[in-house]
N, C-alpha and C. Protein backbone atom coordinates (compact mmCIF):
# COMPACT_ATOMS: atom_id res chain seq x y z
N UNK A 1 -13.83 0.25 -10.61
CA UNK A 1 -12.57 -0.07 -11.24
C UNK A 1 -12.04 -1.37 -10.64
N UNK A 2 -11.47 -1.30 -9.63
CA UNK A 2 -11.30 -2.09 -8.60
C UNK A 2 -11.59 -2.70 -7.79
N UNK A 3 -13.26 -3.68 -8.02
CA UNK A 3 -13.62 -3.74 -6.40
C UNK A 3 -13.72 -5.28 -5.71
N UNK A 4 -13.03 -5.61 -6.37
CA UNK A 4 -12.83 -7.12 -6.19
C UNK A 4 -13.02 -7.37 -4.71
N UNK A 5 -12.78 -6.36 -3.76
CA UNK A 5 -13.04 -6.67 -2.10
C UNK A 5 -13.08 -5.61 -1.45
N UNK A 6 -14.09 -4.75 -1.84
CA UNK A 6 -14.40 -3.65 -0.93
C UNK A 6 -14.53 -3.85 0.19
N UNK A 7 -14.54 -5.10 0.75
CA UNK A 7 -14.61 -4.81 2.03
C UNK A 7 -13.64 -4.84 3.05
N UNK A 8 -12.65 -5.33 2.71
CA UNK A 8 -11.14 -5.28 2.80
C UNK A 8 -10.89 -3.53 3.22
N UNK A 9 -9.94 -3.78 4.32
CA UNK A 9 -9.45 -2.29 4.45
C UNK A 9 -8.63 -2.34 4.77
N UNK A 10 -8.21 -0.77 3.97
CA UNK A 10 -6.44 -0.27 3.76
C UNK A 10 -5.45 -0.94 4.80
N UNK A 11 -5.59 -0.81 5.84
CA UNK A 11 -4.67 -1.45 6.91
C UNK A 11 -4.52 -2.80 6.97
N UNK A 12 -5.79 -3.72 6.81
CA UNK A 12 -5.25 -5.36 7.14
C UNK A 12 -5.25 -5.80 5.74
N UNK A 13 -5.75 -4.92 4.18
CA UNK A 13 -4.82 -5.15 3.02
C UNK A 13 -3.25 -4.95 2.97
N UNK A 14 -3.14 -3.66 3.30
CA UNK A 14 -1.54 -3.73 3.71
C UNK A 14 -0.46 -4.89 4.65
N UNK A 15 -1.08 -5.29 5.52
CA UNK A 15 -0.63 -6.28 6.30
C UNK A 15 -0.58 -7.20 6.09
N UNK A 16 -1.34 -7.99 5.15
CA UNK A 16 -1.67 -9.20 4.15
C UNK A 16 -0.43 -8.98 3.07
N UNK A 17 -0.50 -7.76 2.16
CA UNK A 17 0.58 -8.28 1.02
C UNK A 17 1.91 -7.94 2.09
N UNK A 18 2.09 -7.43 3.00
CA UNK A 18 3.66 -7.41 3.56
C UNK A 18 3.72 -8.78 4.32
N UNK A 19 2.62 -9.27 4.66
CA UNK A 19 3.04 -10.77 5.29
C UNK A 19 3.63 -11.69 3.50
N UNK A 20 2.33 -11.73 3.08
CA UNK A 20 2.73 -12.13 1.58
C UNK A 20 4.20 -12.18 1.09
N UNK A 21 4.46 -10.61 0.73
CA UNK A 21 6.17 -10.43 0.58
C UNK A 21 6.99 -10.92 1.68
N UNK A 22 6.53 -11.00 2.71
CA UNK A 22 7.89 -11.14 3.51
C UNK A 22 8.86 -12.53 2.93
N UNK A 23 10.26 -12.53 2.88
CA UNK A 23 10.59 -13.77 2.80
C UNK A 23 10.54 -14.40 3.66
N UNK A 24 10.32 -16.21 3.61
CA UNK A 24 9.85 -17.25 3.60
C UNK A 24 10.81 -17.93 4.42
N UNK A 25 10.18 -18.06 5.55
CA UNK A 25 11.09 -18.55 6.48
C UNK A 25 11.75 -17.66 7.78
N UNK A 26 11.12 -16.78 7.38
CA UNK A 26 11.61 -15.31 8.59
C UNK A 26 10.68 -15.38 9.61
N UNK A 27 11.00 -15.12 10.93
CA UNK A 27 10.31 -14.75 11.42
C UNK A 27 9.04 -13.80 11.60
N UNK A 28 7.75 -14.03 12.22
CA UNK A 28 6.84 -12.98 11.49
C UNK A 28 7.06 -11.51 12.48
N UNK A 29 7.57 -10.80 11.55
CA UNK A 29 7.81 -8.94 11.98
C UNK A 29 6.77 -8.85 12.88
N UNK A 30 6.83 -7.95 13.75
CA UNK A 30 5.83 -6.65 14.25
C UNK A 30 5.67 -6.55 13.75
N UNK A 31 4.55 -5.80 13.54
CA UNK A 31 3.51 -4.83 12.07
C UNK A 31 4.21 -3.40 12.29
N UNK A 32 5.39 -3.11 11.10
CA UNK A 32 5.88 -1.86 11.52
C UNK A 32 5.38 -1.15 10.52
N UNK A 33 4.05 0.21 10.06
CA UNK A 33 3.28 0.24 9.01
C UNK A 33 4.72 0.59 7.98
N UNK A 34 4.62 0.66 6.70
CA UNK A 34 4.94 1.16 5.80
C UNK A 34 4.37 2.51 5.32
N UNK A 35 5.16 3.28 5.05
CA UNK A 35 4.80 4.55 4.64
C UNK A 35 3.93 4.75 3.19
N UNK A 36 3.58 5.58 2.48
CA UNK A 36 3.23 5.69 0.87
C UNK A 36 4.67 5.24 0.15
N UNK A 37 5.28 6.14 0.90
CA UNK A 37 6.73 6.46 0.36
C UNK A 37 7.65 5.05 0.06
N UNK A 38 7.52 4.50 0.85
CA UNK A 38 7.95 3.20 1.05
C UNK A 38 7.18 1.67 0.10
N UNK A 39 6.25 1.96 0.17
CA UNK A 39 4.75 1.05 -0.76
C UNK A 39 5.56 1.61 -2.04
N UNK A 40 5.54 3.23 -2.91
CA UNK A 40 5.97 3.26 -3.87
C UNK A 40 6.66 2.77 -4.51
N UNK A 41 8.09 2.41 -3.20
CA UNK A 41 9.75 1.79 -4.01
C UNK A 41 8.87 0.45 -3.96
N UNK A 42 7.97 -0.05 -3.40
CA UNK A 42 7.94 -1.63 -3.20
C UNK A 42 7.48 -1.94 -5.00
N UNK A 43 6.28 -0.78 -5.21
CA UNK A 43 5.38 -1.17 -6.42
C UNK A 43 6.59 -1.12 -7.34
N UNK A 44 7.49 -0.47 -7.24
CA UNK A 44 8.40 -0.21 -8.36
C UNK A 44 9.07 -1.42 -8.51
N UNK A 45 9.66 -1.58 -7.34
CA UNK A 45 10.18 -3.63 -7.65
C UNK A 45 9.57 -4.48 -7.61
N UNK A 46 8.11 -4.69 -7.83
CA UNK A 46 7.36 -5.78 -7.44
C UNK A 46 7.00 -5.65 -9.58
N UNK A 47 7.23 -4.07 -9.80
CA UNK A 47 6.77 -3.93 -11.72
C UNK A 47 8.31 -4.61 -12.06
N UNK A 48 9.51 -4.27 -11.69
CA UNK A 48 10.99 -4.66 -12.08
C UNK A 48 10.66 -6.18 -12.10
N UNK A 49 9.90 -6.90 -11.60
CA UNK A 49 9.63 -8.21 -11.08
C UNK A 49 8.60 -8.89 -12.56
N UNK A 50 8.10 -8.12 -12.77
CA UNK A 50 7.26 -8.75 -13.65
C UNK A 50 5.74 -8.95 -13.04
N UNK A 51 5.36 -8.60 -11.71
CA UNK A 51 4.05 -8.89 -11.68
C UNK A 51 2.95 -8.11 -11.89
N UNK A 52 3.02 -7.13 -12.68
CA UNK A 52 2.26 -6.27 -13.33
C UNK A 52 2.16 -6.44 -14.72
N UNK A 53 3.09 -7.06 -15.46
CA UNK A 53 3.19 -7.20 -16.68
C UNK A 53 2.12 -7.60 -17.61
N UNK A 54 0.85 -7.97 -17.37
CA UNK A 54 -0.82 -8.31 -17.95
C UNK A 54 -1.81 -7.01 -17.22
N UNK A 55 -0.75 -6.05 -16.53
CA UNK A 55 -1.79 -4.68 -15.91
C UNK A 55 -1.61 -4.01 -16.97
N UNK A 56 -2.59 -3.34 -17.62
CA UNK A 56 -2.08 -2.80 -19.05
C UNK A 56 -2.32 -0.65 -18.14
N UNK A 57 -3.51 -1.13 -16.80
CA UNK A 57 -3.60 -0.02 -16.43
C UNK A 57 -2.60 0.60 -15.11
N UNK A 58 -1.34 -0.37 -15.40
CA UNK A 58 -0.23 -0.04 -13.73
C UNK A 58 0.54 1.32 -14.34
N UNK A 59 0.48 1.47 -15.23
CA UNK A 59 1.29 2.70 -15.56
C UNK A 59 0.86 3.62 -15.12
N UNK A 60 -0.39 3.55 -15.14
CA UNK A 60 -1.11 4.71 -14.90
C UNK A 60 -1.67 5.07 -13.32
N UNK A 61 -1.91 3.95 -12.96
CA UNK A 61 -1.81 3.76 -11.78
C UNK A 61 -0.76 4.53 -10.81
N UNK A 62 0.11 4.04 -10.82
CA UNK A 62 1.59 4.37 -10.62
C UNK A 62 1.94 5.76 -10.93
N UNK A 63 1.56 6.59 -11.68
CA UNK A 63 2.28 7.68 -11.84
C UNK A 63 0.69 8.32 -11.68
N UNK A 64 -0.49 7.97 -11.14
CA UNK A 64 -1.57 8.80 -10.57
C UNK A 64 -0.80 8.86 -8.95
N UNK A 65 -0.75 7.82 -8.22
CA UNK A 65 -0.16 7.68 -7.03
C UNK A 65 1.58 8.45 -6.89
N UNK A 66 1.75 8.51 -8.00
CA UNK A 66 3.08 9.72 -7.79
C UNK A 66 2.77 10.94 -7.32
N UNK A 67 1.66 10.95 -8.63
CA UNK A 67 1.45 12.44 -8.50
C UNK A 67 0.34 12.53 -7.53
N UNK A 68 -0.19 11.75 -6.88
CA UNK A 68 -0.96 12.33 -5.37
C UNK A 68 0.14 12.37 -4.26
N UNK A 69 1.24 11.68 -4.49
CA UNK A 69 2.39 11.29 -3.50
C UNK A 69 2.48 13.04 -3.35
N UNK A 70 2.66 13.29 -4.61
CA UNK A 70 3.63 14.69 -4.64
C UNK A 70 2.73 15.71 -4.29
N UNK A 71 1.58 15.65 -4.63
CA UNK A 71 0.72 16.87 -4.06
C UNK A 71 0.60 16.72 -2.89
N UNK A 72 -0.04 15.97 -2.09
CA UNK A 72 0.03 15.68 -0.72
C UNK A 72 1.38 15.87 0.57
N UNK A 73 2.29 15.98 -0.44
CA UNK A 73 3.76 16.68 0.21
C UNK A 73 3.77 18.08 0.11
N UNK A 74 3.30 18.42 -1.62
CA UNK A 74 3.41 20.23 -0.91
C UNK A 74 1.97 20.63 -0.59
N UNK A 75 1.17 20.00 0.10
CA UNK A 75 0.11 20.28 0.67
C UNK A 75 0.39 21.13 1.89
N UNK A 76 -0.19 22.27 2.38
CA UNK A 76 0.26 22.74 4.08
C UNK A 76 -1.21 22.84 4.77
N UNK A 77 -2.23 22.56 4.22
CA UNK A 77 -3.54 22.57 4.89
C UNK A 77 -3.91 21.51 4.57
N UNK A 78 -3.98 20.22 4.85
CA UNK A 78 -3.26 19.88 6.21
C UNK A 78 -1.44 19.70 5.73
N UNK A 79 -1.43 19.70 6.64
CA UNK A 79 0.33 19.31 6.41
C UNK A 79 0.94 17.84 5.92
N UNK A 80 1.79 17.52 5.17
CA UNK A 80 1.34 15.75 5.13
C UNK A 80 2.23 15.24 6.29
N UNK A 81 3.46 15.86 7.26
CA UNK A 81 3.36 15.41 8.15
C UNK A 81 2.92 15.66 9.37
N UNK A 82 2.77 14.62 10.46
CA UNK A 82 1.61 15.29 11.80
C UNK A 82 2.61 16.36 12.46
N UNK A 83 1.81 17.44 13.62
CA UNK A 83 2.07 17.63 14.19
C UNK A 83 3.16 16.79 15.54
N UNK A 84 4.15 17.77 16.01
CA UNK A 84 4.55 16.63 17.39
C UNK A 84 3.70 16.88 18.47
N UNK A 85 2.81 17.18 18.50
CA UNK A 85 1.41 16.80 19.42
C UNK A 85 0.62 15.51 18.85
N UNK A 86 0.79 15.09 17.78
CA UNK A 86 -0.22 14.62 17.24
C UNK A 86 0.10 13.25 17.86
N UNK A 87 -0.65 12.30 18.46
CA UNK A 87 0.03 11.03 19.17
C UNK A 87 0.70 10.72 19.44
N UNK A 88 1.64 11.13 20.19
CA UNK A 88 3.11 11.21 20.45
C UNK A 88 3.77 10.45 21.26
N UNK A 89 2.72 9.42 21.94
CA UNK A 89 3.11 8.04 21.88
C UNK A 89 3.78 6.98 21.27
N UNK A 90 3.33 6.74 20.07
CA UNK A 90 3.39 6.06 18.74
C UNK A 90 4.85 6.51 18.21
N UNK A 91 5.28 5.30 17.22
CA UNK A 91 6.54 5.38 16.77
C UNK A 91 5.75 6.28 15.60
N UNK A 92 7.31 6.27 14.90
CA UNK A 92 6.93 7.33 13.76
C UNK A 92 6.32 6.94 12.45
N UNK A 93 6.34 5.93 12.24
CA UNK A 93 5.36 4.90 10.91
C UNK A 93 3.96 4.69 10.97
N UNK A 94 3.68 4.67 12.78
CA UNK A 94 2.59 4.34 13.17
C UNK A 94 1.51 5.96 13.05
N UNK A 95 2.47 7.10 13.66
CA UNK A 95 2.02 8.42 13.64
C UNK A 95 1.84 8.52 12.23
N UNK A 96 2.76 8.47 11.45
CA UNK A 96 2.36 9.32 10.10
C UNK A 96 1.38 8.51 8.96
N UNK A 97 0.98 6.84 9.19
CA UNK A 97 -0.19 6.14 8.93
C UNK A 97 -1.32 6.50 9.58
N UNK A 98 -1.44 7.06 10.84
CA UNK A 98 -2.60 7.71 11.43
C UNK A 98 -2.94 9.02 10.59
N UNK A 99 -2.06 9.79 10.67
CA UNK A 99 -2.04 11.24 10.45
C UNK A 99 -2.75 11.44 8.87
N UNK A 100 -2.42 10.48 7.59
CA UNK A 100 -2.56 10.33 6.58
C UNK A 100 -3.50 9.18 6.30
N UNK A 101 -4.58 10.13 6.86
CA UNK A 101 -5.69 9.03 6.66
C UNK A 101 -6.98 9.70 5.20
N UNK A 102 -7.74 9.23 4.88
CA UNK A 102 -8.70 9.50 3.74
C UNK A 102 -9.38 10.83 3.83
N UNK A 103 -9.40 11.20 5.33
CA UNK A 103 -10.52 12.56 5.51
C UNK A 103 -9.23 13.74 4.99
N UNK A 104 -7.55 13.32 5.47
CA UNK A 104 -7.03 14.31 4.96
C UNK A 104 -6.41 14.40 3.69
N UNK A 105 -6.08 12.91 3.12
CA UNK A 105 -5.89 12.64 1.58
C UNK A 105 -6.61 11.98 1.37
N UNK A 106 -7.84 12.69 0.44
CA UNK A 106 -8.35 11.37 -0.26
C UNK A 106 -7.96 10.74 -1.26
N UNK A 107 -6.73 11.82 -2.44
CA UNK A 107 -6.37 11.54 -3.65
C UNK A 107 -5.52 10.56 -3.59
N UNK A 108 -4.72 10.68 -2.22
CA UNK A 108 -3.38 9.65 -2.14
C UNK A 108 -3.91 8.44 -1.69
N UNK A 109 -5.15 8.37 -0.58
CA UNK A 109 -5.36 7.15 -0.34
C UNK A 109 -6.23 6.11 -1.49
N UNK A 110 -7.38 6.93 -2.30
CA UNK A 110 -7.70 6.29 -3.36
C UNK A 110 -6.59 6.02 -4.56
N UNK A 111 -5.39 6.75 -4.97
CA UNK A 111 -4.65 5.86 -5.70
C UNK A 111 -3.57 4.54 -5.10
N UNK A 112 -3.68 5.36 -3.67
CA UNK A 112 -3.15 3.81 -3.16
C UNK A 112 -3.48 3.14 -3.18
N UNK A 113 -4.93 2.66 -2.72
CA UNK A 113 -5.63 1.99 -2.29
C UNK A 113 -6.15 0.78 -4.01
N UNK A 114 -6.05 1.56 -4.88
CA UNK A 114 -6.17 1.03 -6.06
C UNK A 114 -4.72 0.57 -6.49
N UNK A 115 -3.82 0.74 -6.38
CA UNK A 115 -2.35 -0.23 -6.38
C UNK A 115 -2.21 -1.16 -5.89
N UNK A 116 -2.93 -1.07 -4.06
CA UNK A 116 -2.69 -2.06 -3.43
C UNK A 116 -3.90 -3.54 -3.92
N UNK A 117 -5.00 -3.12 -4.35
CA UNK A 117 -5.86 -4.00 -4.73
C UNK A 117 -5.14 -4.90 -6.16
N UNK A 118 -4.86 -4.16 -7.08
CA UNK A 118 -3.81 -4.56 -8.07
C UNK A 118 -2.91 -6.04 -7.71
N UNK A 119 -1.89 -4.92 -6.82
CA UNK A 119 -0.91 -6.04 -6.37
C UNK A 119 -1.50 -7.49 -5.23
N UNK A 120 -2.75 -7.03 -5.11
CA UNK A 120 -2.98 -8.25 -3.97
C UNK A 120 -3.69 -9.09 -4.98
N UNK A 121 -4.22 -8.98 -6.01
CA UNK A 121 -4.39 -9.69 -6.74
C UNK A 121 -3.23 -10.36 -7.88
N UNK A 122 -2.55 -9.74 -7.98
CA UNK A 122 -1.60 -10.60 -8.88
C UNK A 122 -0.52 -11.19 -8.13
N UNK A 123 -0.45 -10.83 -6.75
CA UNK A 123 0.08 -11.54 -5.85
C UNK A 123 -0.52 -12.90 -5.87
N UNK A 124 -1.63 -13.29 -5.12
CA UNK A 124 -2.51 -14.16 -5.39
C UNK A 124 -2.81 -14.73 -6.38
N UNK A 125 -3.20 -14.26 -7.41
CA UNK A 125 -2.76 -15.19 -8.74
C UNK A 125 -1.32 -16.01 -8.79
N UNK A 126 -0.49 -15.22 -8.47
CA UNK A 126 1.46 -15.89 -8.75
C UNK A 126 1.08 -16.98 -7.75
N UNK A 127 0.76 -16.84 -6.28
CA UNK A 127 0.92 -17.81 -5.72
C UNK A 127 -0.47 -19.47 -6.08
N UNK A 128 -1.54 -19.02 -6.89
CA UNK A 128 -2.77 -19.88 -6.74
C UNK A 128 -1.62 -20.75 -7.98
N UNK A 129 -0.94 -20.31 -9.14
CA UNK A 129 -0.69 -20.67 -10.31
C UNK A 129 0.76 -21.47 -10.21
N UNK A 130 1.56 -20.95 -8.80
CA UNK A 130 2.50 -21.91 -8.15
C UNK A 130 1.87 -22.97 -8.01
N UNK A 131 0.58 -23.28 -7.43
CA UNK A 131 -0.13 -24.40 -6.73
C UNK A 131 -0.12 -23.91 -5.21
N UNK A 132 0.03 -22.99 -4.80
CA UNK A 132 -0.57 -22.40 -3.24
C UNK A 132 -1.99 -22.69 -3.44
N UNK A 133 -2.02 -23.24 -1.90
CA UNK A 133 -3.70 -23.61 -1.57
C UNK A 133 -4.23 -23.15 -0.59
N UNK A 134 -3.66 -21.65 -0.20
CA UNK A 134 -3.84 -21.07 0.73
C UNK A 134 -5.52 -20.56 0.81
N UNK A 135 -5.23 -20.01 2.15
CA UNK A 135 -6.77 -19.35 1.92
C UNK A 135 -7.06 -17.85 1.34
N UNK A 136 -8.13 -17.21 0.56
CA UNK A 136 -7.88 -16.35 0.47
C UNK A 136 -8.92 -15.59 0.65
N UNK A 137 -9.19 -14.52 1.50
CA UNK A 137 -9.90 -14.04 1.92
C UNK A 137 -10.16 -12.93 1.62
């Protein structure tokens, strides 16, 4: 469907379109992860935005990743959030990106993971068609 860069993974794709989004001129954040939950409201204003508008398949997209959002919440084997044993080092963005990894959702991370490929491409398009001459990797 998607494989424009399989070799790309979930984590330094994610880190790429939040550097991407960040506004311009900010200092560059810590990497504080983003949740599903959080990615969702983003996809929702990034569609309010218009950069989905030539995805004829984001609808669907989008409301597959709802509905893994939502099963994966009333999931209790595994739980979708960790235990407080579970790394308890780690802040809490960082724990519950560990915790919610592919071996325990696969449904949520493959429709994520197909949103996020989406948006990193039409990200990249908006900026190649500005005249960005960035690199893209």
């Amino acid at each position: 469907m998607f494989s424009a860069r399989p070799s790309r993974r979930r984590q330094s794709r994610i880190a790429y379109l939040e550097s991407l989004l960040a506004p311009s001129g900010t200092p560059e954040p810590t990497h504080n992860p983003q949740t599903e939950e959080e990615w969702l409201e983003q996809f929702h204003l990034l569609a309010a935005e218009g950069l989905y508008q030539q995805e004829s398949e984001f609808p669907t997209l989008l409301t597959r990743l709802e509905q893994a959002l939502q099963n994966a919440k009333e999931s209790i084997d595994p739980s979708f959030y960790p235990p407080a044993d579970f790394i308890p080092h780690l802040d809490v963005p960082s724990r519950l990106c560990q915790w919610r990894s592919v071996s325990r959702f696969p449904e949520l991370h493959n429709a994520f993971q197909s949103l996020l490929i989406m948006t990193e491409k039409n990200i990249e398009g908006k900026l190649r068609s500005a005249g960005w001459n960035g690199m893209f990797n």
